[in-house]
Every structure is written in structure tokens, then in C-alpha cells.
Protein backbone atom coordinates (compact mmCIF):
# COMPACT_ATOMS: atom_id res chain seq x y z
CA UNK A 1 39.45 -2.60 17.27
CA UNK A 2 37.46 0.45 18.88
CA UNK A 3 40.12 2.87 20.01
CA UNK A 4 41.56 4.02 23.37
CA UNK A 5 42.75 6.09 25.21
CA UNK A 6 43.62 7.78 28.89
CA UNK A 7 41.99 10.73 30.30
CA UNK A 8 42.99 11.95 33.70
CA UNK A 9 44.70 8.51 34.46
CA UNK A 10 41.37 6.64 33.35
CA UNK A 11 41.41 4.20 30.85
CA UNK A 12 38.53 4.46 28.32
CA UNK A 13 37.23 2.40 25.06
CA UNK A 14 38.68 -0.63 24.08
CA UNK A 15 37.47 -3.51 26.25
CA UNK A 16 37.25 -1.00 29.17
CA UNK A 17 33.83 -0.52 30.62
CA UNK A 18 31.91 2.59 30.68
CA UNK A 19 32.93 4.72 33.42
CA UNK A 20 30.44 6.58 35.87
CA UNK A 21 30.17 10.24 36.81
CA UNK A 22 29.01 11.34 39.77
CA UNK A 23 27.08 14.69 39.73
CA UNK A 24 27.20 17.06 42.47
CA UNK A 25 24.68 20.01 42.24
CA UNK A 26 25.47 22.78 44.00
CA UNK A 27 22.57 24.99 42.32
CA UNK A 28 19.37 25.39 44.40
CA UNK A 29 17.74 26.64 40.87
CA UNK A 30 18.00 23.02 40.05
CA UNK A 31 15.23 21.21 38.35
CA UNK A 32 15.85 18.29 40.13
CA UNK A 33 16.13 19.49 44.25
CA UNK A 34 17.04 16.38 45.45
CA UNK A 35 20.08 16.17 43.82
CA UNK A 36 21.59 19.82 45.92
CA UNK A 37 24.42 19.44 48.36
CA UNK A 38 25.08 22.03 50.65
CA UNK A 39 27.80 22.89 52.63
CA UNK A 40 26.81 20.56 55.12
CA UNK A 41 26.45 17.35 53.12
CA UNK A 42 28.74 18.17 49.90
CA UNK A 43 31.55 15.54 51.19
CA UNK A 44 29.48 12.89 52.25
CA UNK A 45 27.77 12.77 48.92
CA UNK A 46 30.89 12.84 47.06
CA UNK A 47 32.37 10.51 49.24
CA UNK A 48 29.44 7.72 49.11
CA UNK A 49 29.40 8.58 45.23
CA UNK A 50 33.03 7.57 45.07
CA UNK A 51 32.28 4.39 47.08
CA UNK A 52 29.56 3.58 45.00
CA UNK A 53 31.84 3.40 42.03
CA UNK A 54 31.98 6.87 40.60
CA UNK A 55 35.21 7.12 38.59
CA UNK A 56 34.86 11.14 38.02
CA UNK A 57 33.03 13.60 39.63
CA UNK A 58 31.06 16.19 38.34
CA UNK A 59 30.64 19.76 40.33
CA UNK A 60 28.44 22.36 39.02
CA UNK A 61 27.19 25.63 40.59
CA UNK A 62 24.65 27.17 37.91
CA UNK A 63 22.00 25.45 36.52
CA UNK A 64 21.53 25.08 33.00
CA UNK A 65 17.90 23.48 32.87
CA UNK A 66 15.46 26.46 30.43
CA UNK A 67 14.03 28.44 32.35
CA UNK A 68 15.93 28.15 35.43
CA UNK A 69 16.73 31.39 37.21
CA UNK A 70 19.70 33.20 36.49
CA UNK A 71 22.49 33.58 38.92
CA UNK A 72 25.52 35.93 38.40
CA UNK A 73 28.82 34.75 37.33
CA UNK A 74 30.76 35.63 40.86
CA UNK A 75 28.03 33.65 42.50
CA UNK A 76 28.74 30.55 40.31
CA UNK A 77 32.23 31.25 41.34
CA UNK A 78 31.75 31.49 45.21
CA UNK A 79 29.87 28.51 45.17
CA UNK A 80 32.18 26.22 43.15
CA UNK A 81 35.30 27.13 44.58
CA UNK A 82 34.21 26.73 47.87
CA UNK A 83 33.12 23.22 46.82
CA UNK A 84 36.65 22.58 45.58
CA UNK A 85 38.29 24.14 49.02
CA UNK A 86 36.44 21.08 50.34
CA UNK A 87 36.60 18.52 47.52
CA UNK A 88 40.03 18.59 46.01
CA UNK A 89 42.38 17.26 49.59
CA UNK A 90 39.56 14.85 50.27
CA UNK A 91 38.85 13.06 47.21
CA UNK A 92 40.80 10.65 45.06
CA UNK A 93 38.84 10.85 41.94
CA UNK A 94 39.23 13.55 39.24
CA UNK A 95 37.25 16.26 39.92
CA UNK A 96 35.17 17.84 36.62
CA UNK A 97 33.66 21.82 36.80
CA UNK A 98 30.77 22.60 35.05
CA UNK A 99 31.15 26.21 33.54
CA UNK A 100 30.95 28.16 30.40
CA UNK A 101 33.12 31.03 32.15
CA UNK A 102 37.00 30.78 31.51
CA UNK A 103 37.45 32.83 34.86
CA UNK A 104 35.46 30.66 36.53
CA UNK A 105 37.66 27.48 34.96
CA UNK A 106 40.82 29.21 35.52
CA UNK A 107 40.50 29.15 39.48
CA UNK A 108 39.00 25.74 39.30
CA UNK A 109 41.99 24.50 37.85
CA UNK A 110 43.97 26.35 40.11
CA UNK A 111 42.31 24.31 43.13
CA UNK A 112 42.73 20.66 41.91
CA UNK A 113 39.95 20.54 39.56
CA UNK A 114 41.12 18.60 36.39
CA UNK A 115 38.61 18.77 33.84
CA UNK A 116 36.17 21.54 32.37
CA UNK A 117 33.21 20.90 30.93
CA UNK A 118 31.58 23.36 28.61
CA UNK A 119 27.83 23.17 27.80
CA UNK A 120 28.80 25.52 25.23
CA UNK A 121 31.56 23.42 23.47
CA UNK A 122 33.86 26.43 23.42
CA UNK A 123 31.47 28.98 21.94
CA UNK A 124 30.29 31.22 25.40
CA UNK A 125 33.91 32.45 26.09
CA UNK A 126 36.31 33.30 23.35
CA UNK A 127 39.33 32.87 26.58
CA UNK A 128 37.82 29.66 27.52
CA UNK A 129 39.39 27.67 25.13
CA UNK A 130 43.01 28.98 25.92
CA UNK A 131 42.57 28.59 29.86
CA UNK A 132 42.03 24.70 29.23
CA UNK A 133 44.97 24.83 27.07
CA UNK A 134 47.41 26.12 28.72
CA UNK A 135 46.73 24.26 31.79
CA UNK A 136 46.76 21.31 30.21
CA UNK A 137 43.48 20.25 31.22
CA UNK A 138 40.78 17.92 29.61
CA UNK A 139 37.61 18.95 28.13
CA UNK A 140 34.71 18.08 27.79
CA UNK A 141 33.08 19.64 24.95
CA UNK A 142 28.81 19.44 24.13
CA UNK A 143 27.85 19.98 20.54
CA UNK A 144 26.61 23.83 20.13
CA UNK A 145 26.27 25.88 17.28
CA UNK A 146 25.13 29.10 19.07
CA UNK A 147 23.95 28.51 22.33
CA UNK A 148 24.21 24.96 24.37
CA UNK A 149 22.47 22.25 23.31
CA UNK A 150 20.53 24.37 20.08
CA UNK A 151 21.71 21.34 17.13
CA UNK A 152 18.89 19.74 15.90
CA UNK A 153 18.92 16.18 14.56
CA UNK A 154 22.53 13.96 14.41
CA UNK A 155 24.37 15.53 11.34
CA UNK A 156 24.04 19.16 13.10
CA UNK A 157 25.55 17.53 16.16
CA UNK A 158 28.55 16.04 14.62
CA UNK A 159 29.21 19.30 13.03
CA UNK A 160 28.80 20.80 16.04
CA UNK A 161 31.23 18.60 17.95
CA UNK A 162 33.17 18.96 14.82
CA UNK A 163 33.61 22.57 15.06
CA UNK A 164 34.60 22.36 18.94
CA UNK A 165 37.36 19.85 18.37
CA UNK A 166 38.78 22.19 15.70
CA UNK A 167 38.59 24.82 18.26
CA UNK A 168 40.17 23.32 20.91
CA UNK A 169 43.02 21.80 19.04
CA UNK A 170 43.93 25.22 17.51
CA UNK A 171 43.91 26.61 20.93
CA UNK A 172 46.69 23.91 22.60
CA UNK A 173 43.80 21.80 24.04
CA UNK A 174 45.59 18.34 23.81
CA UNK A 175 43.42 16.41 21.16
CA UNK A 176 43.52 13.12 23.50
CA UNK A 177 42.36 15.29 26.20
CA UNK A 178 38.46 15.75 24.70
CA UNK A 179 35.48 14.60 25.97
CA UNK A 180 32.56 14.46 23.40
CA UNK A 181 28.78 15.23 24.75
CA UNK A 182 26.10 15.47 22.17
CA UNK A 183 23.72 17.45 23.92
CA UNK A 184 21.06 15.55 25.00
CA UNK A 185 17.86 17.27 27.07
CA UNK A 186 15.58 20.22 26.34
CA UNK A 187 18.20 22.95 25.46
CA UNK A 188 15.84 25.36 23.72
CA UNK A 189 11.97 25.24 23.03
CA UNK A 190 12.50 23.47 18.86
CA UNK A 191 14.44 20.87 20.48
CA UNK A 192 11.46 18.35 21.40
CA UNK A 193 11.95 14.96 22.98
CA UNK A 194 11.76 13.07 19.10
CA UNK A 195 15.75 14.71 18.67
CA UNK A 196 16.97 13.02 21.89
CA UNK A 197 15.75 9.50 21.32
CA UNK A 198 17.08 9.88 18.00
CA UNK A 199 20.43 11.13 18.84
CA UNK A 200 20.37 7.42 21.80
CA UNK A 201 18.98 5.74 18.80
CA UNK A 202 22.29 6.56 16.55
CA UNK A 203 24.80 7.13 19.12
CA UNK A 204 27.33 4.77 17.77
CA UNK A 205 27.65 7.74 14.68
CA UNK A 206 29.30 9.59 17.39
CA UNK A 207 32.45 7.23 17.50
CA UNK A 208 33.66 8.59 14.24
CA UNK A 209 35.50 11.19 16.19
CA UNK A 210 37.36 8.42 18.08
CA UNK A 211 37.20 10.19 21.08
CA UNK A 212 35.47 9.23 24.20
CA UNK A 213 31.60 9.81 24.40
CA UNK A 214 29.36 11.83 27.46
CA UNK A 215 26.28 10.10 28.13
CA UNK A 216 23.87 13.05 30.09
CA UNK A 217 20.44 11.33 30.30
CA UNK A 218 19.70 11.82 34.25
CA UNK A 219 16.43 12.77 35.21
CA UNK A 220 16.10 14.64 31.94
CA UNK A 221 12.58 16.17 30.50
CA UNK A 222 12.28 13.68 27.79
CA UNK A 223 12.43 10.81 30.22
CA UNK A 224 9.28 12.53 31.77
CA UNK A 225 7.83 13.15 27.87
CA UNK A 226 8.24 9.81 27.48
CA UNK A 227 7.13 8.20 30.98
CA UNK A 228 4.90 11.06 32.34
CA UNK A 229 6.78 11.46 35.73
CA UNK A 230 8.80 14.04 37.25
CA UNK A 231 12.46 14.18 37.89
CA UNK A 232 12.01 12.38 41.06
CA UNK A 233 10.52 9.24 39.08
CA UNK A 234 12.66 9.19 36.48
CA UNK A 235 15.24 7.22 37.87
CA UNK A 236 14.70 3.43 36.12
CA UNK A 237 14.15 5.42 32.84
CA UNK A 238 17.00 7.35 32.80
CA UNK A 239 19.54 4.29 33.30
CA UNK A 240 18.00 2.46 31.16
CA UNK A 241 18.65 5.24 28.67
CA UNK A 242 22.16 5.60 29.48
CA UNK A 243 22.53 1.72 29.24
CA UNK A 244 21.55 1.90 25.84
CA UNK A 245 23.91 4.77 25.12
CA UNK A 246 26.65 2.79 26.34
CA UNK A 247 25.71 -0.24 24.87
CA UNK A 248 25.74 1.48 21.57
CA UNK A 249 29.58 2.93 22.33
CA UNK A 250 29.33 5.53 25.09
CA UNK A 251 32.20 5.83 27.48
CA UNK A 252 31.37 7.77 30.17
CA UNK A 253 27.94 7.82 32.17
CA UNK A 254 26.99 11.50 33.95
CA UNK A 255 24.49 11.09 36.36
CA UNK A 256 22.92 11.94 39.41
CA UNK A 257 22.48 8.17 40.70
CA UNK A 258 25.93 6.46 40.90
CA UNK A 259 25.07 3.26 42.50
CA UNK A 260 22.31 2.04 40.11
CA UNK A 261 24.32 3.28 37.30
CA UNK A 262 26.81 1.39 37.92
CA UNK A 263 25.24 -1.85 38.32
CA UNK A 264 23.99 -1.58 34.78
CA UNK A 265 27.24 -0.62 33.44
CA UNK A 266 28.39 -3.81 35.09
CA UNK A 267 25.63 -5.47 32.84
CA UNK A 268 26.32 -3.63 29.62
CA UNK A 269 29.84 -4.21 30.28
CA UNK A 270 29.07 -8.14 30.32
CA UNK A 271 27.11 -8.18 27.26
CA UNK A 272 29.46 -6.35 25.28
CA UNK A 273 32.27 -8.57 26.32
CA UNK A 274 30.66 -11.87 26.50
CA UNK A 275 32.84 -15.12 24.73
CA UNK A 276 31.00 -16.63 21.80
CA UNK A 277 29.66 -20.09 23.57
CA UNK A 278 31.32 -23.05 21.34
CA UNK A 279 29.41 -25.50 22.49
CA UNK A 280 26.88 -27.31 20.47
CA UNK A 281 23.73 -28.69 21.76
């Protein structure tokens, strides 16, 4: 039987379907504008994201995309914590921050946030590891050698991941408390769109870890490599991505468009649980 497991409250893997995650984009540097919230609209997109059927939500201030301007770390942190002085009274899902910056983690924490997740699995901030840890927090860790996203092809991704776990557990991050990502999207300029449908085409080598899976497909460039649209049309192919993601054993979905994510979830979820049908014709 597939394992499971709890995180935050959640239950995930077994006969469990794939839970959604809600991303909220605080970054105007984003790739993707229409997915940044302001001050002015952050709530009522986290709310409707909630009532949609997010289970988690995802809050990030710096965007990651190449090439994206650069921002400085106290301006990631003004902008997230603010987000959380609004978020964390008014929500009643866990609340994820998006940040390679322990600093920037430790204050989240501190304001109701209940996951990190590190793009760098570990690797940006030597104190990062130890903040999780000794706030007990869950992690979610992406597969990283040097720099976010830079593994190339599956086996360098579970060694990656590998790596992270052993980093995490030797720091006093819980072991049931991590969150597996491997890295999917345009990370650096080798990493062409051939690695990330083979890394949806072999997902199910990530369950080895037996540890709950991050599917990050949204309106990602290999979508567009593959469909010839910009983020703003990418929205069919990127859940039909992520359905086959979870399909093949992912566990949580990260995206920018709750709703339609999780209708197919509610599809994938049938599938995968369907009765054998007895009855002969």
C-alpha cells in the first residue's frame, strides 16, 4: 500500500486525493502579471482560493523565474510579512512562504506561517535548515545541487532530493515533515523543456523517498515550448500536466489556478480509485 502520512493536519497518500495549492504572488517581477495581488486584493484572492478548494496556500514575495529582476532581501521581507499581518488571523488553511532566506523564514514562522519552501532545497542558507528545525516546521524541499532547479535528467534529481533530506534530518527537520519538489521549469539556460517532460514522464521514481510529492507545472515555459503560448494561455496545458503528475503519484498540486485544478484532481482522484466492475457482459 502507497504510504501516508500528515503534514500540517492534512492527510496525504494513501487513498487520499491530491491536494491543491493556492499561489499567491506578491512579486510584480513576475513572469506571469496576472497572477500579483496587492495590498488591495491579497485577501480576496486567498479567500476565493480557499473556497475554491485550496487546501494550502502558497505566499511568495521574490520571483524566481531567469531573468527576472532582482529585488533585495529586506524587500522580500517587507512584502511577505505584511502579507502574513493580513493572511495568518483570516485564513484557515496552512499558510506556505516561499524563501531561500532563513531570516526571512524565521519571521514568517513567527507570524503563523507553517511551512517553508526552499527553491534551493537547503543549499542558499547554511541557517536555513536549523530555523525550520527548531520551529518545528515543514519543508518543502526542490532538488538542487548548486543553485535551484540546476539537476539535469531524473537520477541527478533524486540525488538531489536525496542530499536535502539528509540535510534536513541532520538539522532536527522532522523527517515526516518534508515536502519533495523535483524542480520542474526553466531553472538555468542547459535545462531545456526535453528534462521537464521527462522528469512528468517518470514521476512515479520520485515515490521511492516515501514522502509526499510537489507538483509546480503552472504557467511554466515548457508549457509555452510545447504549445507556443504565453503564460496567459497556458492554463489547459498546465493542468493537464499536473493531472498527469498526480496521476502518476503526486500529492500536492502548486498552482496559480485553484478552481480548475481542482476539478481535475477530482477526476484523477476517481480514476485512481475506481472499483474493478465485476460484471460480465
Amino acid at each position: 500500500m502507497a504510504f501516508q502520512t500528515r503534514i500540517c493536519g492534512l492527510k496525504i497518500g494513501g487513498s487520499n486525493p491530491p491536494l491543491v495549492m493556492g499561489v499567491l504572488n506578491l512579486s510584480p517581477e513576475s513572469f506571469y502579471k496576472k497572477s500579483v495581488q496587492d495590498r488591495d486584493s491579497l485577501l480576496s484572492a486567498a479567500q476565493k482560493m480557499v473556497d475554491d478548494g485550496a487546501a494550502l496556500l502558497d505566499v511568495g514575495a521574490r520571483s524566481t523565474a531567469p531573468n527576472s529582476p532582482s529585488i533585495t532581501t529586506e524587500e522580500e521581507k517587507n512584502r511577505l510579512l505584511f502579507a502574513l499581518d493580513i493572511l495568518a488571523d483570516n485564513i484557515s488553511v496552512p499558510i506556505s512562504v516561499d524563501t531561500m532566506y532563513a531570516e526571512i523564514a524565521e519571521e514568517a514562522l513567527h507570524r503563523g506561517a507553517s511551512i517553508v519552501n526552499d527553491i534551493s532545497g537547503l543549499k542558499n542558507d547554511p541557517d536555513m535548515a536549523g530555523v525550520i528545525g527548531d520551529f518545528d516546521a515543514c519543508a518543502i524541499l526542490m532538488a538542487a545541487q548548486k543553485k535551484p532547479g540546476d539537476p539535469l535528467g531524473m537520477n541527478a534529481v533524486l540525488s538531489a532530493l536525496s542530499n536535502s533530506i539528509s540535510m534536513a534530518e541532520c538539522s532536527g527537520i522532522d523527517s515526516q515533515k518534508i515536502i519533495l519538489d523535483p524542480g520542474i521549469g526553466h531553472w538555468i539556460p542547459e535545462k531545456t523543456s526535453d528534462y521537464d517532460f521527462d522528469l512528468i514522464q517518470h514521476f512515479e521514481r520520485l515515490l521511492v523517498f516515501e514522502k509526499p510529492i510537489l507538483i509546480a507545472v503552472s504557467r511554466k515555459s515548457f508549457l509555452g515550448d510545447a504549445t507556443q503560448k504565453p503564460p496567459e494561455g497556458r492554463l489547459i496545458s498546465g493542468v493537464v500536466a499536473a493531472s498527469i503528475a498526480a496521476y502518476k503519484g503526486g500529492h500536492i498540486i502548486r498552482t496559480h489556478d485553484v478552481s480548475e485544478t481542482v476539478d481535475a484532481v477530482k477526476i484523477v482522484h476517481s480514476i485512481l480509485t475506481r472499483k474493478p466492475n465485476t460484471k460480465t457482459v
